[in-house]
C-alpha atoms as a PDB file:
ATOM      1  CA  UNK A   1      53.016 -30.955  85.636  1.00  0.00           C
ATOM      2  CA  UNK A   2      54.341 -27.581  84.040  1.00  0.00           C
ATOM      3  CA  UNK A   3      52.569 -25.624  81.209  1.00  0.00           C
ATOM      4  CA  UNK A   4      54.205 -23.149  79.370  1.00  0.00           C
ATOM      5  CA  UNK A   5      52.019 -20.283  77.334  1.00  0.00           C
ATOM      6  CA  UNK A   6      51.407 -22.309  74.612  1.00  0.00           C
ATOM      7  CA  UNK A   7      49.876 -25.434  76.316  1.00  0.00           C
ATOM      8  CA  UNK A   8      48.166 -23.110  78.299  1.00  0.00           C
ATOM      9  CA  UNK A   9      46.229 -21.236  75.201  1.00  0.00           C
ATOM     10  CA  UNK A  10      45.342 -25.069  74.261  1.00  0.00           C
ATOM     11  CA  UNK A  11      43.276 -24.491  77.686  1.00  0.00           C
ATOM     12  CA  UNK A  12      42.400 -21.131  77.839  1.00  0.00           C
ATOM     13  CA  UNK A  13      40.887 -19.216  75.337  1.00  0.00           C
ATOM     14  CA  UNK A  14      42.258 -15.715  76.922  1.00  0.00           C
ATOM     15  CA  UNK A  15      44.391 -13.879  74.502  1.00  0.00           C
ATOM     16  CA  UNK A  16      46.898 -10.954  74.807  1.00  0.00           C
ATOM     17  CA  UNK A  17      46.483  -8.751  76.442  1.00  0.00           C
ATOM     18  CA  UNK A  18      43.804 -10.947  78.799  1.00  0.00           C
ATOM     19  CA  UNK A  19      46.051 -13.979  78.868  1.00  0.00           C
ATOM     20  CA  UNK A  20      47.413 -13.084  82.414  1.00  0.00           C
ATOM     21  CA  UNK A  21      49.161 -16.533  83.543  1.00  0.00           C
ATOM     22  CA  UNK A  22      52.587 -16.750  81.914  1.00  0.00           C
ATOM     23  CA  UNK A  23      53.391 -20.246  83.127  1.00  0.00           C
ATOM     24  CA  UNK A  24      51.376 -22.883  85.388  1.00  0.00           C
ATOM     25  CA  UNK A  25      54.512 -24.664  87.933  1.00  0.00           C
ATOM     26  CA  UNK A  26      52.084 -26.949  88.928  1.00  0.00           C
ATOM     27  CA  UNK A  27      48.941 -29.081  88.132  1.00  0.00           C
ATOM     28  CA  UNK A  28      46.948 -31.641  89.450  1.00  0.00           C
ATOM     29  CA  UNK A  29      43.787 -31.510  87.444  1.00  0.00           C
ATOM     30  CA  UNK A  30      40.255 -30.476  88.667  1.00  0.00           C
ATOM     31  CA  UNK A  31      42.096 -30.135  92.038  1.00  0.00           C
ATOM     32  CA  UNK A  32      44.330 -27.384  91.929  1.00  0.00           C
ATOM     33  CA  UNK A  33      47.211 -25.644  90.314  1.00  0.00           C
ATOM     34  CA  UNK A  34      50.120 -22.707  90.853  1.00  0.00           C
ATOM     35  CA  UNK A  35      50.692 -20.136  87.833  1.00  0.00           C
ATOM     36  CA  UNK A  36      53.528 -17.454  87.950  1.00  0.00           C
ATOM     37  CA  UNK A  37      52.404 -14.037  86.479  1.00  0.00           C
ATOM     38  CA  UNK A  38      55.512 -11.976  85.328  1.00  0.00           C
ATOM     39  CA  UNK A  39      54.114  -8.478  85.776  1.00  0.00           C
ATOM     40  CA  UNK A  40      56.357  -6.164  83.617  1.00  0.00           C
ATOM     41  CA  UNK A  41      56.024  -2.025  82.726  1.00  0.00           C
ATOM     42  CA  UNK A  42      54.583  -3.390  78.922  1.00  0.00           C
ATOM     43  CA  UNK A  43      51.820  -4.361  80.167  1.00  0.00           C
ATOM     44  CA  UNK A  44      48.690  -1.874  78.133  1.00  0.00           C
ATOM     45  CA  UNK A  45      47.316  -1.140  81.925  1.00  0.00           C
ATOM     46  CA  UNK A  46      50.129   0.754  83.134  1.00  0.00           C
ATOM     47  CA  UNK A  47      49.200   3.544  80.711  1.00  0.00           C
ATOM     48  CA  UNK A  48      46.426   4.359  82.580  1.00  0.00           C
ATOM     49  CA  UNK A  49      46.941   3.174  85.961  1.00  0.00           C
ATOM     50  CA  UNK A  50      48.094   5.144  87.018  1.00  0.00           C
ATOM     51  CA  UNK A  51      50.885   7.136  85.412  1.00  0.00           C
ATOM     52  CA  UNK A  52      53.756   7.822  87.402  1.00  0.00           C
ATOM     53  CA  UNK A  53      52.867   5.294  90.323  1.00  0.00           C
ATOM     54  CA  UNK A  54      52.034   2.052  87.932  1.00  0.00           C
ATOM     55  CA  UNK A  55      50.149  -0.465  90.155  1.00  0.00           C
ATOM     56  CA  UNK A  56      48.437  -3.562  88.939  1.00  0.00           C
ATOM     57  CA  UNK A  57      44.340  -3.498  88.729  1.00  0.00           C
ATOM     58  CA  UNK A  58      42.843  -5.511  91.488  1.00  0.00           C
ATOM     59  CA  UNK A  59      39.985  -6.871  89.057  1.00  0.00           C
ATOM     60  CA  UNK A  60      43.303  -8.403  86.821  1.00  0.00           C
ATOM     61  CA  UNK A  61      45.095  -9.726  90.041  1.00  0.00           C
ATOM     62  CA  UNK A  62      41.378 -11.170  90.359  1.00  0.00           C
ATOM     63  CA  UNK A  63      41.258 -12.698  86.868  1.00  0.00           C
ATOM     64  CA  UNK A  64      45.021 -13.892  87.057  1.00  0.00           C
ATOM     65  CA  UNK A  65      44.389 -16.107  89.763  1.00  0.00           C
ATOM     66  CA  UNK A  66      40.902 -17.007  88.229  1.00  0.00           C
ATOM     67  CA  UNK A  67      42.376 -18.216  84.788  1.00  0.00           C
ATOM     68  CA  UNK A  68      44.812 -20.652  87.358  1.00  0.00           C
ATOM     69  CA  UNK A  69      42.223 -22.160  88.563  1.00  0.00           C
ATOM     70  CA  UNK A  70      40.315 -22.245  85.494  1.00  0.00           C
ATOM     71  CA  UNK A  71      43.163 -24.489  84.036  1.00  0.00           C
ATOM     72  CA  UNK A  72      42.706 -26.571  86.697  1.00  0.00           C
ATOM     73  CA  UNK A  73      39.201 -27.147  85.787  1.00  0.00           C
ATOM     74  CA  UNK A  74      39.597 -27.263  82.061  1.00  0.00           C
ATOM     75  CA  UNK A  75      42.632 -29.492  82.022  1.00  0.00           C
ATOM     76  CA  UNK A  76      41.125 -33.019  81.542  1.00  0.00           C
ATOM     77  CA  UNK A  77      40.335 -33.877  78.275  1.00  0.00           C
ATOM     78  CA  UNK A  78      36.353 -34.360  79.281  1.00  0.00           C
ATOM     79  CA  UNK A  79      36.342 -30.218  79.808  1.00  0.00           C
ATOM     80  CA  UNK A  80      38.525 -29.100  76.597  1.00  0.00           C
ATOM     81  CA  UNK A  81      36.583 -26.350  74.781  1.00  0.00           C
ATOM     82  CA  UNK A  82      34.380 -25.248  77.731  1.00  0.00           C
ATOM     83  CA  UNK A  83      34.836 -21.915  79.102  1.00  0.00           C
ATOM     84  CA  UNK A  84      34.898 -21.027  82.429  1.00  0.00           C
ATOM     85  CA  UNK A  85      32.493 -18.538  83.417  1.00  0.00           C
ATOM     86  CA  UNK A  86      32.379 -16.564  86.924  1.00  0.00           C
ATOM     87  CA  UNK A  87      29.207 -16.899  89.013  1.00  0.00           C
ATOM     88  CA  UNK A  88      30.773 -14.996  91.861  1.00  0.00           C
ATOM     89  CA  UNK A  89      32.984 -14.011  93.950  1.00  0.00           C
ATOM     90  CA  UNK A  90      33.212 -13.909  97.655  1.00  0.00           C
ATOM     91  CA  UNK A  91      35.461 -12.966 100.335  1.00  0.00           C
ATOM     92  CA  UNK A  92      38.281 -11.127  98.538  1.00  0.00           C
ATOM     93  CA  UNK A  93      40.833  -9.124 100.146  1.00  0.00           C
ATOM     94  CA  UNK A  94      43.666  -7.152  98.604  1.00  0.00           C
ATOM     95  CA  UNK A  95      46.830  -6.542 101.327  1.00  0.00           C
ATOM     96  CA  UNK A  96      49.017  -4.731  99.101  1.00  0.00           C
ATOM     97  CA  UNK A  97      49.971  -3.477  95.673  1.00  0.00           C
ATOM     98  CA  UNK A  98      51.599  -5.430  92.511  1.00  0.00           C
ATOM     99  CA  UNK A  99      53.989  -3.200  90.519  1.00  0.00           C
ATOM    100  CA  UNK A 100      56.169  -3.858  87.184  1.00  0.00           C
ATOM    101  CA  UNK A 101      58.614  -6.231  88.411  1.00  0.00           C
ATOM    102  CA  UNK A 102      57.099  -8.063  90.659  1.00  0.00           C
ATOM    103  CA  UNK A 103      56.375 -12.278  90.145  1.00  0.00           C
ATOM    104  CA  UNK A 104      53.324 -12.973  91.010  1.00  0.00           C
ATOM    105  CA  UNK A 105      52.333 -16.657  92.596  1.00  0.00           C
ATOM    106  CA  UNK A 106      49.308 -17.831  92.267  1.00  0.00           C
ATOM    107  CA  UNK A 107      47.324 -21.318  93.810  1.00  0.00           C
ATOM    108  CA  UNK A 108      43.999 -21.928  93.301  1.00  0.00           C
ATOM    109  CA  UNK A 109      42.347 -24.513  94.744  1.00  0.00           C
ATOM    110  CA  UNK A 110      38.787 -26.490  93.950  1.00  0.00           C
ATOM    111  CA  UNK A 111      36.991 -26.486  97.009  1.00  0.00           C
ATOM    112  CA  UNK A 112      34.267 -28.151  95.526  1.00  0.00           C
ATOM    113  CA  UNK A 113      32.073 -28.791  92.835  1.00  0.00           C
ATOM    114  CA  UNK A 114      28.101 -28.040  93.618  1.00  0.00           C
ATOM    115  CA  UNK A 115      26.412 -30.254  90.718  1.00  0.00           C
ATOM    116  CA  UNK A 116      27.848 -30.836  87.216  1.00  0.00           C
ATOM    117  CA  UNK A 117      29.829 -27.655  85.850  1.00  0.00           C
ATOM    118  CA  UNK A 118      29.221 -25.609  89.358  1.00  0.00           C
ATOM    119  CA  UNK A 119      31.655 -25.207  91.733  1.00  0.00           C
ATOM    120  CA  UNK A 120      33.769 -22.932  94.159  1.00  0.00           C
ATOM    121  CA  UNK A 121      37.655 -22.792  93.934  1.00  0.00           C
ATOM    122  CA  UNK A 122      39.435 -20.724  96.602  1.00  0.00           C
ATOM    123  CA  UNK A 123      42.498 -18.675  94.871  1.00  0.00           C
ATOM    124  CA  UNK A 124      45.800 -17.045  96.808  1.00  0.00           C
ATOM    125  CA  UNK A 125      48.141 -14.334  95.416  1.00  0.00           C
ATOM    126  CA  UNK A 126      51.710 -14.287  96.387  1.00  0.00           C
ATOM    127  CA  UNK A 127      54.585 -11.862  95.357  1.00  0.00           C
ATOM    128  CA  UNK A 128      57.953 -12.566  97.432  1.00  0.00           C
ATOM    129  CA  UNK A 129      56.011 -14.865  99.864  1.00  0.00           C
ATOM    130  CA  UNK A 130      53.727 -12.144 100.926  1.00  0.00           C
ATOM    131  CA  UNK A 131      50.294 -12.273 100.427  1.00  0.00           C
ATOM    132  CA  UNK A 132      48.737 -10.364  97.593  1.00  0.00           C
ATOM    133  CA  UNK A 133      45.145 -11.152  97.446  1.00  0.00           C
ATOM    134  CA  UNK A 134      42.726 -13.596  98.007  1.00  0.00           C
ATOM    135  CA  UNK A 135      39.093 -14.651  96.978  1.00  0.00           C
ATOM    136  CA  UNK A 136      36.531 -17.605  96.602  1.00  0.00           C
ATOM    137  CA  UNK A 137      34.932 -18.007  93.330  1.00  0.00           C
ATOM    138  CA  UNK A 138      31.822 -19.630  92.102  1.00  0.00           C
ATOM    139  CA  UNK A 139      32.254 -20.651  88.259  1.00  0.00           C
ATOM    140  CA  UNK A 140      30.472 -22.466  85.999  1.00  0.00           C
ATOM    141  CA  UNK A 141      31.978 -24.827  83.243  1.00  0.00           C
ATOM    142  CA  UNK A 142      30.026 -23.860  79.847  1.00  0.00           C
ATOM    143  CA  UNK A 143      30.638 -25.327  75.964  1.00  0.00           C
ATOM    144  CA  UNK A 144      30.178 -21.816  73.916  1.00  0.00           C
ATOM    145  CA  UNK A 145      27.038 -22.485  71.222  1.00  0.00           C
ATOM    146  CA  UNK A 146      27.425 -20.817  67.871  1.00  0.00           C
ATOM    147  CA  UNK A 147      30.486 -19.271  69.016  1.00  0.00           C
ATOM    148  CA  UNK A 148      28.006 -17.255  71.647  1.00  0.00           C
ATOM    149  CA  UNK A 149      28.565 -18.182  75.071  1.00  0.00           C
END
């Protein structure tokens, strides 16, 4: 299954400039899924970080492969209109930089769901085949109340 940005804002409720999955490749709900992440010099963080050496925040590599595998999660129709909350994250390692011009790939996958809306999904970071970053993390599927999470 492919998503393009605008089936993916059906999902997500990430907006420019947090919106950091420009296409999901492939889907396989409340299982798993692969995003691409077209990281380009327009992008607001490069302003600041850091000028004259522009390199991608690891905290946004973090959240890119987070919102993957929150589509995964929010995908079937029974989770529309929840938002995915993080509980935690755990073993993450960064093994090298993400610059403007560089595609990221990114798979998350569901390890497994603890009770109800709980659950761990383990997340990978690719650009050219290499290894970016990875992490496990701990979310929690919640409906907002009174537009307040």
């Amino acid at each position: 299954m492919i998503l393009d940005t605008n089936e993916i804002k059906k999902i997500l409720p990430h907006r420019t400039p947090m919106l950091l999955v420009d296409r999901i490749i492939e889907l396989v709900p409340f299982e798993s899924g692969i995003g691409i992440k077209n990281v380009t010099l327009n992008e607001p963080f490069f302003l600041g970080h850091f000028p004259g050496n522009p390199i991608m925040p690891g905290v946004l590599i973090l959240e890119a492969m987070a919102q993957v595998g929150g589509i995964a999660m929010l995908y079937p129709e029974e989770n529309r209109g929840k938002i995915a909350l993080f509980g935690g994250m755990e073993n993450v390692k960064f093994k090298r930089p993400v610059v403007p011009g560089d595609q990221m790939i990114m798979k998350a996958h569901i390890v497994h769901v603890v009770k109800g809306n709980f659950g761990k999904l383990h997340a990978e970071s690719f650009v050219d085949e290499k290894l970016v970053a990875q992490g496990d993390f701990i979310f929690a599927l919640k409906r907002p109340e009174n537009g307040l999470i």
